[in-house]
PDB file of N, CA and C in Angstrom:
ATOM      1  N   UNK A   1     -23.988 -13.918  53.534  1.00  0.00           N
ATOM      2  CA  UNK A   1     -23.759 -12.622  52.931  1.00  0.00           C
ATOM      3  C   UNK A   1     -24.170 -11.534  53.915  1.00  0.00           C
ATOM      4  N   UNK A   2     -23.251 -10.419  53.993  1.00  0.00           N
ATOM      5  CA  UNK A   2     -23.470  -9.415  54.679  1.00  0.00           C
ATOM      6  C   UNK A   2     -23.697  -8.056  54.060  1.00  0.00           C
ATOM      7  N   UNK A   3     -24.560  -6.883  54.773  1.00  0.00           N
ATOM      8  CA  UNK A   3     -24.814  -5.468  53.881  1.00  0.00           C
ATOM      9  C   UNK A   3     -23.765  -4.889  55.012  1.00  0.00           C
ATOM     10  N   UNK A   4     -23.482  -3.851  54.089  1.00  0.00           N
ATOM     11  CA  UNK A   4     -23.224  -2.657  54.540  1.00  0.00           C
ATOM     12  C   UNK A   4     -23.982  -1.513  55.322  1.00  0.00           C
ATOM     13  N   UNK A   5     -23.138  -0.297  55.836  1.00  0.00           N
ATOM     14  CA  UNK A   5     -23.607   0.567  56.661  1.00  0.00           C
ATOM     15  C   UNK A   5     -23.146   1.585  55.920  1.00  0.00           C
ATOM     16  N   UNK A   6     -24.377   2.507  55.100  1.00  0.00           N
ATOM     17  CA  UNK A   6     -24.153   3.597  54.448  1.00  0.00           C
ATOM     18  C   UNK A   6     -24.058   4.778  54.975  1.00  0.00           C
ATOM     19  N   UNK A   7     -23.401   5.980  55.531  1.00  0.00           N
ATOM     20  CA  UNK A   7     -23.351   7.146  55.721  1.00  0.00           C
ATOM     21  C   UNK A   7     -23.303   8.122  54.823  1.00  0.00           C
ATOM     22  N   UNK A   8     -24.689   9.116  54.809  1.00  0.00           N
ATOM     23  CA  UNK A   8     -25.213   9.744  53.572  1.00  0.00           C
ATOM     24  C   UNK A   8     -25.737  10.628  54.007  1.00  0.00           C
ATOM     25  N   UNK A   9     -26.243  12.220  53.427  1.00  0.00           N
ATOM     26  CA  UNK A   9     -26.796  13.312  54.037  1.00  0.00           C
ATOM     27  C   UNK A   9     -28.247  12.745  53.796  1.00  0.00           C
ATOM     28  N   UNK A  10     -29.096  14.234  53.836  1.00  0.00           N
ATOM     29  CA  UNK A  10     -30.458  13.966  53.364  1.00  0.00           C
ATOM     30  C   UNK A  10     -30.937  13.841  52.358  1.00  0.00           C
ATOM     31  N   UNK A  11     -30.018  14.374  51.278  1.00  0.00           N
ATOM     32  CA  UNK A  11     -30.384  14.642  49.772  1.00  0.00           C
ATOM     33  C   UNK A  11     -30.491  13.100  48.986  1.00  0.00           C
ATOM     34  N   UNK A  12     -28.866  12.454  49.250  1.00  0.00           N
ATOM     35  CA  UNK A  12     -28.704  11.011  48.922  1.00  0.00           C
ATOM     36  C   UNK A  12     -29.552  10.204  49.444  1.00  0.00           C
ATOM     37  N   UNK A  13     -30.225   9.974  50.660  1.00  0.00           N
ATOM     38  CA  UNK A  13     -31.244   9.193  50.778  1.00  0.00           C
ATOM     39  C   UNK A  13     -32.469   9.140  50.512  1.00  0.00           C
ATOM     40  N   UNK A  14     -33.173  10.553  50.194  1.00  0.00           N
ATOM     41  CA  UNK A  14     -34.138  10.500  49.904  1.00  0.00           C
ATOM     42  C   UNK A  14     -34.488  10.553  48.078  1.00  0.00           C
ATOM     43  N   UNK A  15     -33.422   9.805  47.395  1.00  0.00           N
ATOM     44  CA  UNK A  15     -33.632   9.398  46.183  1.00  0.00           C
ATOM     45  C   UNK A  15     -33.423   7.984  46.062  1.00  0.00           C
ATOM     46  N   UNK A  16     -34.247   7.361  44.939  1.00  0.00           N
ATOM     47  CA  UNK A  16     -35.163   6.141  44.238  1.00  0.00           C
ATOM     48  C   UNK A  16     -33.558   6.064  44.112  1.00  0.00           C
ATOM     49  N   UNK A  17     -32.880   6.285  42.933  1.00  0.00           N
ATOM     50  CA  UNK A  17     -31.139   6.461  42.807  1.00  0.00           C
ATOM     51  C   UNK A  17     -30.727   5.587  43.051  1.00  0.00           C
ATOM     52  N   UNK A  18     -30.472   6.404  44.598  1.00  0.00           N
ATOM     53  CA  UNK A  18     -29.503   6.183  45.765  1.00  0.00           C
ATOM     54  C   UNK A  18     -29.841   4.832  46.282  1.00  0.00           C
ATOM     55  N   UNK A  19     -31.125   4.741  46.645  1.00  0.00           N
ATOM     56  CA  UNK A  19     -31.487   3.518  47.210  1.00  0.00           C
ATOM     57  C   UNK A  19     -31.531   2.391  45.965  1.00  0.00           C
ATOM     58  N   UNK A  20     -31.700   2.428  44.918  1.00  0.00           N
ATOM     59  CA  UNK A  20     -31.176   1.321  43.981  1.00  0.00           C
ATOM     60  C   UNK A  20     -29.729   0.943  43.776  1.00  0.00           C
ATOM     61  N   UNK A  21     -28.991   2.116  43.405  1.00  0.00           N
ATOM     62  CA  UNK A  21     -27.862   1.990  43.833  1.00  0.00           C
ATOM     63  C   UNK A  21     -26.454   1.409  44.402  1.00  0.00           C
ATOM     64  N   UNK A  22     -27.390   1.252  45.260  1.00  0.00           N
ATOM     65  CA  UNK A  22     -26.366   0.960  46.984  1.00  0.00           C
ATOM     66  C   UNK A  22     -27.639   0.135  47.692  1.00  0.00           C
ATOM     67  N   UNK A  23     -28.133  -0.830  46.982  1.00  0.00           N
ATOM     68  CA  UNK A  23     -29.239  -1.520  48.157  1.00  0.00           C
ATOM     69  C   UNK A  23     -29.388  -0.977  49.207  1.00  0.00           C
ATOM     70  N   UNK A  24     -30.125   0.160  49.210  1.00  0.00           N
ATOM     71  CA  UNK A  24     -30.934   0.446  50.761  1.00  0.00           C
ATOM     72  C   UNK A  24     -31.881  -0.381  50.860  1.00  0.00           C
ATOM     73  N   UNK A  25     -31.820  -0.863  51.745  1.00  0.00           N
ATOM     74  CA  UNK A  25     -33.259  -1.513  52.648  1.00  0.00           C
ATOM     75  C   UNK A  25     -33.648  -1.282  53.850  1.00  0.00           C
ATOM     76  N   UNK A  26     -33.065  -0.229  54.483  1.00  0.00           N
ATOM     77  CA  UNK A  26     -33.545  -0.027  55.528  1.00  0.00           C
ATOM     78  C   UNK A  26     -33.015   1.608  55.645  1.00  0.00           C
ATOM     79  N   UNK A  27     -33.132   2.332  56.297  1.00  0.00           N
ATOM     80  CA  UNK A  27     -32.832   3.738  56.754  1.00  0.00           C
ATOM     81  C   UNK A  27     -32.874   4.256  58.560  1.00  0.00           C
ATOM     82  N   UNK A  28     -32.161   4.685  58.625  1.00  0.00           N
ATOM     83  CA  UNK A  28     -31.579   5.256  59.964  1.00  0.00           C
ATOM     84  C   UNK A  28     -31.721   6.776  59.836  1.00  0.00           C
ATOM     85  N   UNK A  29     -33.371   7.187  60.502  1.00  0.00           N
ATOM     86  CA  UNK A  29     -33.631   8.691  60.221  1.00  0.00           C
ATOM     87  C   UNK A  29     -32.571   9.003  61.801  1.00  0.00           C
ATOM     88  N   UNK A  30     -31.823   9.566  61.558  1.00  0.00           N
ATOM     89  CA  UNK A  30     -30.723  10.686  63.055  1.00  0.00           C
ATOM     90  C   UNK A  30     -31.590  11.872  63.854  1.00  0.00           C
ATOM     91  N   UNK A  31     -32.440  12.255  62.584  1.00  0.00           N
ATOM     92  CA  UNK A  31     -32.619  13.633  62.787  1.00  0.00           C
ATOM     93  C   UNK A  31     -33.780  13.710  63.837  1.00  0.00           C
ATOM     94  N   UNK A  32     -34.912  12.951  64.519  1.00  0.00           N
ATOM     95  CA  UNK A  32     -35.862  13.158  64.729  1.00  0.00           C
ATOM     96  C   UNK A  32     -36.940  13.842  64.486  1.00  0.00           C
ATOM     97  N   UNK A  33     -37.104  13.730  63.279  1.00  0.00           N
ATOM     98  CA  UNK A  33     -38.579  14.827  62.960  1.00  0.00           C
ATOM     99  C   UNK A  33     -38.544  14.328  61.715  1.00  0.00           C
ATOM    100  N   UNK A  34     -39.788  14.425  61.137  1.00  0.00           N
ATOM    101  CA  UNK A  34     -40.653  13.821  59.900  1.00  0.00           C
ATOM    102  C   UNK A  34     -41.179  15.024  59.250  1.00  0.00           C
ATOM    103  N   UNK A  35     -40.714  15.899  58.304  1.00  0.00           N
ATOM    104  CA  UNK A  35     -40.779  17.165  57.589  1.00  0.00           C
ATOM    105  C   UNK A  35     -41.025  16.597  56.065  1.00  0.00           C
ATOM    106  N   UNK A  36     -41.015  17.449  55.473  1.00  0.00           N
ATOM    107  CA  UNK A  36     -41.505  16.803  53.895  1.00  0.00           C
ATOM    108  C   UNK A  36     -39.763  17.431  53.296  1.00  0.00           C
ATOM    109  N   UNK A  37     -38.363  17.515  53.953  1.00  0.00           N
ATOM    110  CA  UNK A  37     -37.636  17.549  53.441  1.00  0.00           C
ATOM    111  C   UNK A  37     -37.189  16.198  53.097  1.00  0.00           C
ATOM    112  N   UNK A  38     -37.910  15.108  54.252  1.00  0.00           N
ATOM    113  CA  UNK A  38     -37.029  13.523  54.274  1.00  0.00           C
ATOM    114  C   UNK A  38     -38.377  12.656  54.021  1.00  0.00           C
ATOM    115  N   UNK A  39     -38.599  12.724  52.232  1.00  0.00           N
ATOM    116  CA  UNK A  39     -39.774  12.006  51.745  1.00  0.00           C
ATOM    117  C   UNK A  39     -38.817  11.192  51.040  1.00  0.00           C
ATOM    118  N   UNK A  40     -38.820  10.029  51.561  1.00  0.00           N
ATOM    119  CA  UNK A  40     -38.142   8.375  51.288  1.00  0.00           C
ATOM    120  C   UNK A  40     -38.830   7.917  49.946  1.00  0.00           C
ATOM    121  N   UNK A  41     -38.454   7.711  49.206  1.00  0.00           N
ATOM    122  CA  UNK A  41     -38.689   6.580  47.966  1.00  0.00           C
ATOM    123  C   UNK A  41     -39.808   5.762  48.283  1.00  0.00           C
ATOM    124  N   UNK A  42     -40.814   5.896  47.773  1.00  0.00           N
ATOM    125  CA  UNK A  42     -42.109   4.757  48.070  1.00  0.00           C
ATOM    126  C   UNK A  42     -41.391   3.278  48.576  1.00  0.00           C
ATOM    127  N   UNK A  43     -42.445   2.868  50.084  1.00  0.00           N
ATOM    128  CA  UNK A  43     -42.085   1.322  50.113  1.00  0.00           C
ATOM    129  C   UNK A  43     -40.446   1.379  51.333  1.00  0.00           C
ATOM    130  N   UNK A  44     -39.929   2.600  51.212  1.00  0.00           N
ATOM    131  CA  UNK A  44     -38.950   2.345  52.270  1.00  0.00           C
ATOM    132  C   UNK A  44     -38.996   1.896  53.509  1.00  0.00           C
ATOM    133  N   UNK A  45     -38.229   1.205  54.044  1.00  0.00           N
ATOM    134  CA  UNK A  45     -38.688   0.996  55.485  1.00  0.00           C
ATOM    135  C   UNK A  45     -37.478   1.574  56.580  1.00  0.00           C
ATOM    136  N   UNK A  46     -37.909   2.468  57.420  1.00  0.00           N
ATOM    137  CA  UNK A  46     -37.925   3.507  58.270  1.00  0.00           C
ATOM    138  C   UNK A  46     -37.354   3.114  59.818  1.00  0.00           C
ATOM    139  N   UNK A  47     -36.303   3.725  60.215  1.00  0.00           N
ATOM    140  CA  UNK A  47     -36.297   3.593  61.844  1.00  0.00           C
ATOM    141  C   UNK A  47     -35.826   4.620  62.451  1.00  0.00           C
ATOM    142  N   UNK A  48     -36.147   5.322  63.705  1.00  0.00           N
ATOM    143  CA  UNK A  48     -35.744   6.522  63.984  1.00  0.00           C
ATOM    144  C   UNK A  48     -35.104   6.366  65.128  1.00  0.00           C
ATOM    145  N   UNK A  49     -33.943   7.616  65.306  1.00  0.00           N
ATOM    146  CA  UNK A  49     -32.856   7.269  66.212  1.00  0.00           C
ATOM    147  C   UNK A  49     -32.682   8.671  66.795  1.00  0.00           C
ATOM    148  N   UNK A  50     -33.375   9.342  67.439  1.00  0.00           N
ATOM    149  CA  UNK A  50     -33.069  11.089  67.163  1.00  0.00           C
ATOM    150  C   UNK A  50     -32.576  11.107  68.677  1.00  0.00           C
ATOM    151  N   UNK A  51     -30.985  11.021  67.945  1.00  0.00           N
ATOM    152  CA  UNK A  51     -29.603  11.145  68.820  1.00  0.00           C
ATOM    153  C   UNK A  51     -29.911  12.258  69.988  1.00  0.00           C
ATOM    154  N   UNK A  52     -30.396  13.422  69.412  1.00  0.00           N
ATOM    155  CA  UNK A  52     -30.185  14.467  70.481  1.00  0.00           C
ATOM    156  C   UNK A  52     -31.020  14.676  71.631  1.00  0.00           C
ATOM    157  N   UNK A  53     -31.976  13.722  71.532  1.00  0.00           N
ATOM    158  CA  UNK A  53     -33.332  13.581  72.336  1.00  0.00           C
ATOM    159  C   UNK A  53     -32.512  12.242  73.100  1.00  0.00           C
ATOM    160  N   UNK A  54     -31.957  12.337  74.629  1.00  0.00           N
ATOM    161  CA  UNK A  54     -31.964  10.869  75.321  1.00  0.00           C
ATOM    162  C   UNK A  54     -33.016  10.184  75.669  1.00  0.00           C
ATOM    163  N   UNK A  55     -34.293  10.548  76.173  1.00  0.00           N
ATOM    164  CA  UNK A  55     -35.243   9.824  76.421  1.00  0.00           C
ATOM    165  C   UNK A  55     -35.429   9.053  74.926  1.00  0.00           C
ATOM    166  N   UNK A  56     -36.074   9.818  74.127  1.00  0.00           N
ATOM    167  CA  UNK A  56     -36.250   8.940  72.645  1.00  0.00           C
ATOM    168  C   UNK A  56     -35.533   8.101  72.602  1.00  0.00           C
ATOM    169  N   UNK A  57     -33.890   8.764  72.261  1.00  0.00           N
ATOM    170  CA  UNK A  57     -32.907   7.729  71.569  1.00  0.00           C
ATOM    171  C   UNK A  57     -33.037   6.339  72.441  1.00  0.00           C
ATOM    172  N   UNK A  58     -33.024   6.386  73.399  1.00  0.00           N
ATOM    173  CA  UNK A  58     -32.867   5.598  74.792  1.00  0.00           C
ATOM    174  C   UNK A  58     -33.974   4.603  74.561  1.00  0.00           C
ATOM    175  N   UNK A  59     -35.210   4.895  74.120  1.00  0.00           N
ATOM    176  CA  UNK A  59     -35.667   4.207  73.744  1.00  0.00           C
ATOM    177  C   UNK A  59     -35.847   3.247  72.467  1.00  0.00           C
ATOM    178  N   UNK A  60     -35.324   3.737  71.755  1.00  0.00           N
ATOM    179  CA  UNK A  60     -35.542   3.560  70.497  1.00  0.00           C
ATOM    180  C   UNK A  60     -34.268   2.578  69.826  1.00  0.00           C
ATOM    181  N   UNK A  61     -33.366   2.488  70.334  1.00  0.00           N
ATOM    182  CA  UNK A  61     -31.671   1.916  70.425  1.00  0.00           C
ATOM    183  C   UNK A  61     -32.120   0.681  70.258  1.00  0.00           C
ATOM    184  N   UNK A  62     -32.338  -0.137  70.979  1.00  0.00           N
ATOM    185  CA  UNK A  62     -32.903  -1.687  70.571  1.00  0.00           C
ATOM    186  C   UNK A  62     -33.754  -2.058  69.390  1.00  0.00           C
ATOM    187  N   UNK A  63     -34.861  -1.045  69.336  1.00  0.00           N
ATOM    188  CA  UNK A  63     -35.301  -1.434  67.752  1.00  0.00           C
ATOM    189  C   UNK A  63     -34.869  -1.054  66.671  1.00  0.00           C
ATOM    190  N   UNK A  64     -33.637  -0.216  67.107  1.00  0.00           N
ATOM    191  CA  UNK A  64     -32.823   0.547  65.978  1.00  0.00           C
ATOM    192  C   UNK A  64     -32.000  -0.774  65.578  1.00  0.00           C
ATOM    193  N   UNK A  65     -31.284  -1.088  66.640  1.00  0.00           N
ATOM    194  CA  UNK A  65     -30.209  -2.641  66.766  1.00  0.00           C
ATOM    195  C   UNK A  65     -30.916  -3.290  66.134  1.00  0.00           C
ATOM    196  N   UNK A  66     -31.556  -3.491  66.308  1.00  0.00           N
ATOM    197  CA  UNK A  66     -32.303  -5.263  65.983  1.00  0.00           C
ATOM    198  C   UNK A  66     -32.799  -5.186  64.394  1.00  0.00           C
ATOM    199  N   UNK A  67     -33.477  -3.945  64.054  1.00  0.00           N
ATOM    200  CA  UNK A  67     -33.703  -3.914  62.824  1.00  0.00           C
ATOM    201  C   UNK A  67     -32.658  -3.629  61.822  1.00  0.00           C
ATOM    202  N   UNK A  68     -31.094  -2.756  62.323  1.00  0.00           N
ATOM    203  CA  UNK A  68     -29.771  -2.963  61.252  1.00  0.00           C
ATOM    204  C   UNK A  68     -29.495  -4.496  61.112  1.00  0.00           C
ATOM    205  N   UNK A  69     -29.711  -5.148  62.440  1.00  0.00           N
ATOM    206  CA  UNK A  69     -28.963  -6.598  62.450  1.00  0.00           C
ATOM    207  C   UNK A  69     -29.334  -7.206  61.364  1.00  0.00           C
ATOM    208  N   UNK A  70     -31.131  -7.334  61.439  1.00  0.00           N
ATOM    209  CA  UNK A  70     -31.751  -8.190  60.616  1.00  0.00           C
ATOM    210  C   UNK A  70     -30.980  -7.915  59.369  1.00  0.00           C
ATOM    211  N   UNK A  71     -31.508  -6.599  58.759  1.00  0.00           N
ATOM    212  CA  UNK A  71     -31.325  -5.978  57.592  1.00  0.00           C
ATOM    213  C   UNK A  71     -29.796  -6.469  57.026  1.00  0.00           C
ATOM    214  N   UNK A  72     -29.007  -6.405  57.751  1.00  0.00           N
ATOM    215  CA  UNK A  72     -27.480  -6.403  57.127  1.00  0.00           C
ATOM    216  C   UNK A  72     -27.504  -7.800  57.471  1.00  0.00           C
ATOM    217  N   UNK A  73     -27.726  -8.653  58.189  1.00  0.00           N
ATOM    218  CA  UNK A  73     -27.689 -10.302  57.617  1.00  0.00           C
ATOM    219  C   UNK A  73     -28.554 -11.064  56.904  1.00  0.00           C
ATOM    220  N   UNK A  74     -29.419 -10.130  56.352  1.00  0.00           N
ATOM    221  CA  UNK A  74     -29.887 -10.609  55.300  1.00  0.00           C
ATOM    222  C   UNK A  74     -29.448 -10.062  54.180  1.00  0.00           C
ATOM    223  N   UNK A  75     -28.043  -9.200  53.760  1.00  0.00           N
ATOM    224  CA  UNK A  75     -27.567  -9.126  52.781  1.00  0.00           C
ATOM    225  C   UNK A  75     -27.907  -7.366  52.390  1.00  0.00           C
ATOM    226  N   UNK A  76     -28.730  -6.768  53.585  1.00  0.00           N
ATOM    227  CA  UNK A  76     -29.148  -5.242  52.474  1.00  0.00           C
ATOM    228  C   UNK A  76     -28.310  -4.398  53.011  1.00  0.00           C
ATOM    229  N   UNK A  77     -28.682  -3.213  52.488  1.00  0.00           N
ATOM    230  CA  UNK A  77     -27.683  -2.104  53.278  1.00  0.00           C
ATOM    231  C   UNK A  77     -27.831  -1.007  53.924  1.00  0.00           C
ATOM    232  N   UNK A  78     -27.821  -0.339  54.347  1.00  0.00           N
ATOM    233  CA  UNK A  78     -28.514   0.376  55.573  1.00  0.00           C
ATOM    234  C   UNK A  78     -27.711   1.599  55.772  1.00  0.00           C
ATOM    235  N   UNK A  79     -28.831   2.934  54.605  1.00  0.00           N
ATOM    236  CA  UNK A  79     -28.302   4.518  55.272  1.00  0.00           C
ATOM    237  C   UNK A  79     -28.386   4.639  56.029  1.00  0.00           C
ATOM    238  N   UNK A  80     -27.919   5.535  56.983  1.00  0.00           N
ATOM    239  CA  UNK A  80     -27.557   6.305  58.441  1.00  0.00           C
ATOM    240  C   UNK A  80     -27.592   7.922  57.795  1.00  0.00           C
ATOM    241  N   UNK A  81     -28.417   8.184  58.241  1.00  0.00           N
ATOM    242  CA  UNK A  81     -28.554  10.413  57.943  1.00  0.00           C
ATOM    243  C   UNK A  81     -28.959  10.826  59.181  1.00  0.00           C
ATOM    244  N   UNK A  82     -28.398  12.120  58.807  1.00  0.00           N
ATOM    245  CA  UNK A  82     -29.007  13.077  59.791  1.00  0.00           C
ATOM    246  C   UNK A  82     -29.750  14.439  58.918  1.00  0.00           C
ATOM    247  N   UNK A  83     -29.735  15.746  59.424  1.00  0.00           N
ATOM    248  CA  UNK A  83     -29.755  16.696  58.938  1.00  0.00           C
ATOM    249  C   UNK A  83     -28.807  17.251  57.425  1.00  0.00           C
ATOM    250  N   UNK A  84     -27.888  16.907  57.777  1.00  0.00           N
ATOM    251  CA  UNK A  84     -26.796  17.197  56.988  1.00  0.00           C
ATOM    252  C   UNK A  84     -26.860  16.799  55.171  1.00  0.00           C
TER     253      UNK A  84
END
């Protein structure tokens, strides 16, 4: 069994909802920065990808990979947000 790859603003992910929903199990923060606009549902688990930063992103790309992989072959599904 395989998950999906959700594309969602900030509003949809950061609800209990959304993530019941649509099995989130994992999240793809875009935006780089940790503000109290993107307060995740207790218990979420988190990976950051902040596209506009190359050093970061550059770093961060492999544990971004590796943790969708897991996540979506083990069946969950996985928002992708940014700002928006």
């Amino acid at each position: 069994m395989s998950g999906w790859l959700v594309i969602c603003d900030k509003h949809q992910v950061t609800t209990q909802d959304f993530h019941d929903k649509h099995n989130i199990q994992l999240v793809v923060d875009c935006t780089g920065a940790h503000t109290a606009e993107h307060q995740y549902p207790p218990n979420t688990k988190v990976v950051n990808l902040p596209v506009n930063s190359t050093r970061n992103r550059n770093s961060e790309l492999s544990l971004t990979v590796e943790a969708v992989a897991l996540c979506l072959s083990r069946g969950g599904n996985v928002a992708i947000h940014c700002n928006q």
